[in-house]
C-alpha atoms as a PDB file:
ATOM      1  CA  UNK A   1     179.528 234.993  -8.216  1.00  0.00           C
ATOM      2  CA  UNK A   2     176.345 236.382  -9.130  1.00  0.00           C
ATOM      3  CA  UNK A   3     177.184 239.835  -8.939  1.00  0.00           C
ATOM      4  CA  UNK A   4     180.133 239.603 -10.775  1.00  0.00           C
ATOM      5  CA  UNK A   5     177.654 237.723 -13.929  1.00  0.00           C
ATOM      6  CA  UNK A   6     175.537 240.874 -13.265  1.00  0.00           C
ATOM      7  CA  UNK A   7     178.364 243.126 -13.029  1.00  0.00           C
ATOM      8  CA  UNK A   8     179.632 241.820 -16.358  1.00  0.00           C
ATOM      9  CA  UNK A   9     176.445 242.108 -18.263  1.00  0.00           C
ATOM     10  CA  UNK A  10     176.091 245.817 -17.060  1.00  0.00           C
ATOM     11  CA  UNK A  11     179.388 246.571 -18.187  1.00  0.00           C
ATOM     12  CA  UNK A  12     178.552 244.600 -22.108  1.00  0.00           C
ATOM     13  CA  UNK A  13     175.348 246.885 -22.156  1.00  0.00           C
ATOM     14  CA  UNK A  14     177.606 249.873 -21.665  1.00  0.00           C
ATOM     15  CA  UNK A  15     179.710 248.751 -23.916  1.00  0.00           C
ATOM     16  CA  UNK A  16     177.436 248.420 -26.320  1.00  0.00           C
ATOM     17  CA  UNK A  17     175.362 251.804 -25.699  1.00  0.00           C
ATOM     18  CA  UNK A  18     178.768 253.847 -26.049  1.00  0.00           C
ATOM     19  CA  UNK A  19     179.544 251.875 -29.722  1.00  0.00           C
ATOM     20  CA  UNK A  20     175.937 252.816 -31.093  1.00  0.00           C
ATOM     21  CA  UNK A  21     176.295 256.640 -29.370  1.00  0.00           C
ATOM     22  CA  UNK A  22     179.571 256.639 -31.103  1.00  0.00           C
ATOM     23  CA  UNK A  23     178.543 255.719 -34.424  1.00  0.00           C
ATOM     24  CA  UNK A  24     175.113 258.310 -33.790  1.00  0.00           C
ATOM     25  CA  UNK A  25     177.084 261.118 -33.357  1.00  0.00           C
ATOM     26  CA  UNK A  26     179.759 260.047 -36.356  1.00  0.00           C
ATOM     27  CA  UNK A  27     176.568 259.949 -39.033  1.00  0.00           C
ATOM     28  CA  UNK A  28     175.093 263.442 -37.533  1.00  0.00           C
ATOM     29  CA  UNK A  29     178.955 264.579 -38.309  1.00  0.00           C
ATOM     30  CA  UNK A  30     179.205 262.907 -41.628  1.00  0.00           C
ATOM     31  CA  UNK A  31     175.597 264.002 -42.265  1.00  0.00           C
ATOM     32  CA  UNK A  32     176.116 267.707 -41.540  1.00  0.00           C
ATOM     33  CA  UNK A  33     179.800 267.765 -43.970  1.00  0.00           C
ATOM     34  CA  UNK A  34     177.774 266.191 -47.283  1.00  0.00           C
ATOM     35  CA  UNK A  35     174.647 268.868 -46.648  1.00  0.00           C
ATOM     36  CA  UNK A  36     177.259 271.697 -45.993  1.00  0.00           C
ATOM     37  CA  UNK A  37     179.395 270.654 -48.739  1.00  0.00           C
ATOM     38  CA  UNK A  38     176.395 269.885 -51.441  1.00  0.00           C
ATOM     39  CA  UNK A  39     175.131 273.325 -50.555  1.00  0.00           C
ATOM     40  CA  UNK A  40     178.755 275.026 -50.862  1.00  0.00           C
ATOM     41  CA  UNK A  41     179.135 273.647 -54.307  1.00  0.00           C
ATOM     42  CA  UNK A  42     175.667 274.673 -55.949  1.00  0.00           C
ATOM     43  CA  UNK A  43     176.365 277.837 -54.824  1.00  0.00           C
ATOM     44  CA  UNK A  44     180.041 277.746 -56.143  1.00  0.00           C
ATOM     45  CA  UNK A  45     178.255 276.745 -59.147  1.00  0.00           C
ATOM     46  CA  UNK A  46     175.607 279.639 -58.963  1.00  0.00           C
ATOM     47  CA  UNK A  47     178.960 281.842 -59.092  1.00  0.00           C
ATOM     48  CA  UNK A  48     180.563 280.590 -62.158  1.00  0.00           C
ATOM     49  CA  UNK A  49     177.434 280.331 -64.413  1.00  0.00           C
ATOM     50  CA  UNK A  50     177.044 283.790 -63.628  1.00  0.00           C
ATOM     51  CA  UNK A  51     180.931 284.528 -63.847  1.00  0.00           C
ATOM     52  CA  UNK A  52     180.569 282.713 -66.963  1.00  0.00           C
ATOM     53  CA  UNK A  53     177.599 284.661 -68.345  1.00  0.00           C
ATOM     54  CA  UNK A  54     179.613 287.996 -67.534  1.00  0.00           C
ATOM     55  CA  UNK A  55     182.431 287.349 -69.483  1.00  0.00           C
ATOM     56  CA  UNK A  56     181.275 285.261 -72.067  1.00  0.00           C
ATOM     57  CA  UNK A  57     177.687 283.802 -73.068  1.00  0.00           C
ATOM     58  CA  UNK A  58     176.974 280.551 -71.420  1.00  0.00           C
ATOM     59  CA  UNK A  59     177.530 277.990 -74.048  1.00  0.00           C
ATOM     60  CA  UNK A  60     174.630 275.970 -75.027  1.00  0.00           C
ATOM     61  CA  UNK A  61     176.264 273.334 -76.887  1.00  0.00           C
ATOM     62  CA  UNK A  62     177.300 270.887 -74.286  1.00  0.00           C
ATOM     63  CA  UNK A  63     180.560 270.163 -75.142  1.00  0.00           C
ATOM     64  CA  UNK A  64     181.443 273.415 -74.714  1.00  0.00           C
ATOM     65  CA  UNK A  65     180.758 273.996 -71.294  1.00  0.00           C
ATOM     66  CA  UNK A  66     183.622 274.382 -68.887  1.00  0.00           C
ATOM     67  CA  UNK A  67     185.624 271.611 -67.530  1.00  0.00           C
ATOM     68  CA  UNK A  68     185.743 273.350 -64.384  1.00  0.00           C
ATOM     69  CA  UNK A  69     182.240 273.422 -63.925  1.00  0.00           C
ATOM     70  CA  UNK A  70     181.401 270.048 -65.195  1.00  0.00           C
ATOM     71  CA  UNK A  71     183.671 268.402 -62.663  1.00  0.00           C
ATOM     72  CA  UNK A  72     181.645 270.310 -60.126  1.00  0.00           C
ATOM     73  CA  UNK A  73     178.440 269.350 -61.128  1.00  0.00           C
ATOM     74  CA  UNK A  74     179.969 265.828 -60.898  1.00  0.00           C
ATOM     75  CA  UNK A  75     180.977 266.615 -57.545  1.00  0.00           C
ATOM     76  CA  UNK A  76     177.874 268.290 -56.357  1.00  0.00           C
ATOM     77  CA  UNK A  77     176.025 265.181 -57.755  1.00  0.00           C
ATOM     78  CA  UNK A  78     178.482 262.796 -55.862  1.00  0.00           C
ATOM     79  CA  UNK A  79     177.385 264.433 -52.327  1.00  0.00           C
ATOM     80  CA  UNK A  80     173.694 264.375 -53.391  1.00  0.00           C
ATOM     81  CA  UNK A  81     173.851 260.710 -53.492  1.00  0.00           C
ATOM     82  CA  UNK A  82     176.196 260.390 -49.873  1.00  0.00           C
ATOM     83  CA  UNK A  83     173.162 262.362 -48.718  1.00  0.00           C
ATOM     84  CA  UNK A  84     170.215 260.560 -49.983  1.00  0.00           C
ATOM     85  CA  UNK A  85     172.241 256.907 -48.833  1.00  0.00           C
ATOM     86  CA  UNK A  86     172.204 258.373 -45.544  1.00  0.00           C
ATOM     87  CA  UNK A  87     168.243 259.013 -44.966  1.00  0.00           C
ATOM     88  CA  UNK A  88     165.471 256.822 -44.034  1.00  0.00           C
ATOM     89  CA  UNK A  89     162.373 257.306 -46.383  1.00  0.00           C
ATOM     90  CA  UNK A  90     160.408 255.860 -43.297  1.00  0.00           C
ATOM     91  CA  UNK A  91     160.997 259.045 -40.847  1.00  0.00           C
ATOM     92  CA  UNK A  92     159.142 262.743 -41.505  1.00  0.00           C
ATOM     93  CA  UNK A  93     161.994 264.880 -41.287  1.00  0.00           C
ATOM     94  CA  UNK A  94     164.108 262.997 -43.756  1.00  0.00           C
ATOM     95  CA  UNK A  95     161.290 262.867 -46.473  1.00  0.00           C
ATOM     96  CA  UNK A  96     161.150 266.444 -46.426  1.00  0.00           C
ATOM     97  CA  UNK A  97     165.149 266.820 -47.546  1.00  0.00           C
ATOM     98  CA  UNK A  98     164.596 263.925 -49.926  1.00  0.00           C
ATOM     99  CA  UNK A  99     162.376 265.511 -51.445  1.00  0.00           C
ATOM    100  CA  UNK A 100     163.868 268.890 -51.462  1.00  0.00           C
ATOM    101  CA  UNK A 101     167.056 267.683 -52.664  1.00  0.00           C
ATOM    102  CA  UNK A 102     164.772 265.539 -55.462  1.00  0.00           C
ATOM    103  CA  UNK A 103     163.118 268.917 -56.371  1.00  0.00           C
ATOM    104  CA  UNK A 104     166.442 270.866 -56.784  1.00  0.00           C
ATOM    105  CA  UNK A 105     167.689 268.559 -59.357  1.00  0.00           C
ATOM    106  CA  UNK A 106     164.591 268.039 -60.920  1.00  0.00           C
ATOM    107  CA  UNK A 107     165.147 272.030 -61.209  1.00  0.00           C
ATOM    108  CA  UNK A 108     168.538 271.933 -62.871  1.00  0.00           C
ATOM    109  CA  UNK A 109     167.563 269.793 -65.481  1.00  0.00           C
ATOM    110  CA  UNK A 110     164.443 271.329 -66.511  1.00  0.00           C
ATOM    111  CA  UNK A 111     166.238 274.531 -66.421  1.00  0.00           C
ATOM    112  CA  UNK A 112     166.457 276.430 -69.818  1.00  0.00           C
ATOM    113  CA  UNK A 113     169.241 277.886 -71.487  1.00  0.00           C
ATOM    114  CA  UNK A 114     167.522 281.223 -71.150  1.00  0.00           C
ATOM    115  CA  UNK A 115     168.114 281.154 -67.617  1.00  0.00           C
ATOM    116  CA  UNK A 116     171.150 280.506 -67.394  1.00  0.00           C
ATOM    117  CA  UNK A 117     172.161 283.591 -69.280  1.00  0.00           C
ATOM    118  CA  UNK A 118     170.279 285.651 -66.432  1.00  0.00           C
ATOM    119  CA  UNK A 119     172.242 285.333 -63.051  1.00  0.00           C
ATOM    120  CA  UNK A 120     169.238 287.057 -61.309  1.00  0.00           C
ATOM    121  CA  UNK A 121     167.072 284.393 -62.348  1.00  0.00           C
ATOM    122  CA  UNK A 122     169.111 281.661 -61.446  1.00  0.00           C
ATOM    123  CA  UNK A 123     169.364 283.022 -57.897  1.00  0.00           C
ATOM    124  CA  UNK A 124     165.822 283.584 -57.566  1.00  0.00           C
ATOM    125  CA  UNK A 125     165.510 279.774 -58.586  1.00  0.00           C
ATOM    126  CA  UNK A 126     168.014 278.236 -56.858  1.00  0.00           C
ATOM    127  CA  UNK A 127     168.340 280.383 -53.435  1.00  0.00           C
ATOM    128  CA  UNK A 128     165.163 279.058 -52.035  1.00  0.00           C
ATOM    129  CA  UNK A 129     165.611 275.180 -52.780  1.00  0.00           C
ATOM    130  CA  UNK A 130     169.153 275.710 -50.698  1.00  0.00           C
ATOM    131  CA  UNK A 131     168.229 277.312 -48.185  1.00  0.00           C
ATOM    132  CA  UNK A 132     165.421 274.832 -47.555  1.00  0.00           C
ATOM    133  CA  UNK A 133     167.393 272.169 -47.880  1.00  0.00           C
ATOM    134  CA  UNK A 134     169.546 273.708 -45.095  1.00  0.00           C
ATOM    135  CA  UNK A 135     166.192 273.790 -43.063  1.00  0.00           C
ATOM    136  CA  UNK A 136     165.469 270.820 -43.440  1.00  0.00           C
ATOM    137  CA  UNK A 137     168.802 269.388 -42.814  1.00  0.00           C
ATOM    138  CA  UNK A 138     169.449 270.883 -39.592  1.00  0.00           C
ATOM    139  CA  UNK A 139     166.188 269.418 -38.449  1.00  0.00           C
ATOM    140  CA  UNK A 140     167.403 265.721 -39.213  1.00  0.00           C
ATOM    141  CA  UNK A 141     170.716 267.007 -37.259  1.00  0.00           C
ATOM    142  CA  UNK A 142     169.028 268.191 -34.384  1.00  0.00           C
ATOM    143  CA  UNK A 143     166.513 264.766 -34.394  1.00  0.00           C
ATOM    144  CA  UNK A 144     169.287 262.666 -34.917  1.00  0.00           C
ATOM    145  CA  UNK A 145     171.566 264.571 -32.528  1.00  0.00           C
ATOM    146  CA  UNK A 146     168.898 263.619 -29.296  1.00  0.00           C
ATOM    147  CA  UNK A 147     168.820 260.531 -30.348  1.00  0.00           C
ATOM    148  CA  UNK A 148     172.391 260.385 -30.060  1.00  0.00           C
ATOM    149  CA  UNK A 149     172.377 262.178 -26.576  1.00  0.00           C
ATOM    150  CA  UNK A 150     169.951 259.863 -25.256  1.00  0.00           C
END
């Protein structure tokens, strides 16, 4: 009787271990889509300013910019937030891409129309911020990824 109670118990625990390893290893997954996908579309967006600026001047009258790259900022802004929802201000390595993904749009909004209009610049500004945020995201990933594992 007793080792069947026992028995029972181990097998709940296991139970239980496998549902929270699942779960792990479905946030690393969701994790790693909204960083890949946030990164994808700023530099989609990196493209078409500079596409933009190319063939026409970048319009600084707000209601003239492109639908096309309004709804992307929209998106871009949608996956920032998944993102953020997803990290715990408490731990190191998700502080640092808070705070990088903070600093980015802090960046696009203090941006000024005069950079825009200069594709080189807006690389030079924006290439940095992504590929740290990449950094910093694949060291959450990793971290969270042991976890997972152990």
């Amino acid at each position: 009787m007793i080792v069947v109670v026992i028995g029972g118990l181990f097998a709940l625990m296991q139970v239980r271990r496998n549902s929270i390893t699942a779960a792990r290893i479905s946030y690393v997954n969701e994790l790693r889509t909204a960083i890949s996908d946030y990164v994808a579309h700023f530099r989609y967006l990196l493209l078409e300013v500079s596409r933009v600026n190319i063939t026409e001047n970048f319009p600084t009258n707000p209601d003239s910019i492109p639908e096309h790259l309004i709804a992307t900022v929209k998106s871009g802004e949608s996956l920032s937030v998944q993102i953020l929802l997803r990290l715990n201000k408490e731990e190191k390595e998700h502080c640092r891409l808070i705070e990088t993904i903070e600093s980015l749009e802090t960046l696009t909004q203090a941006l000024s129309g005069d950079t825009y209009k200069d594709p080189r610049k807006l690389q030079l500004v924006f290439n940095p911020a992504l590929k740290e945020i990449v950094e910093a995201g694949r060291v959450v990933i990793k971290k969270s990824w042991e976890e997972a594992k152990s």
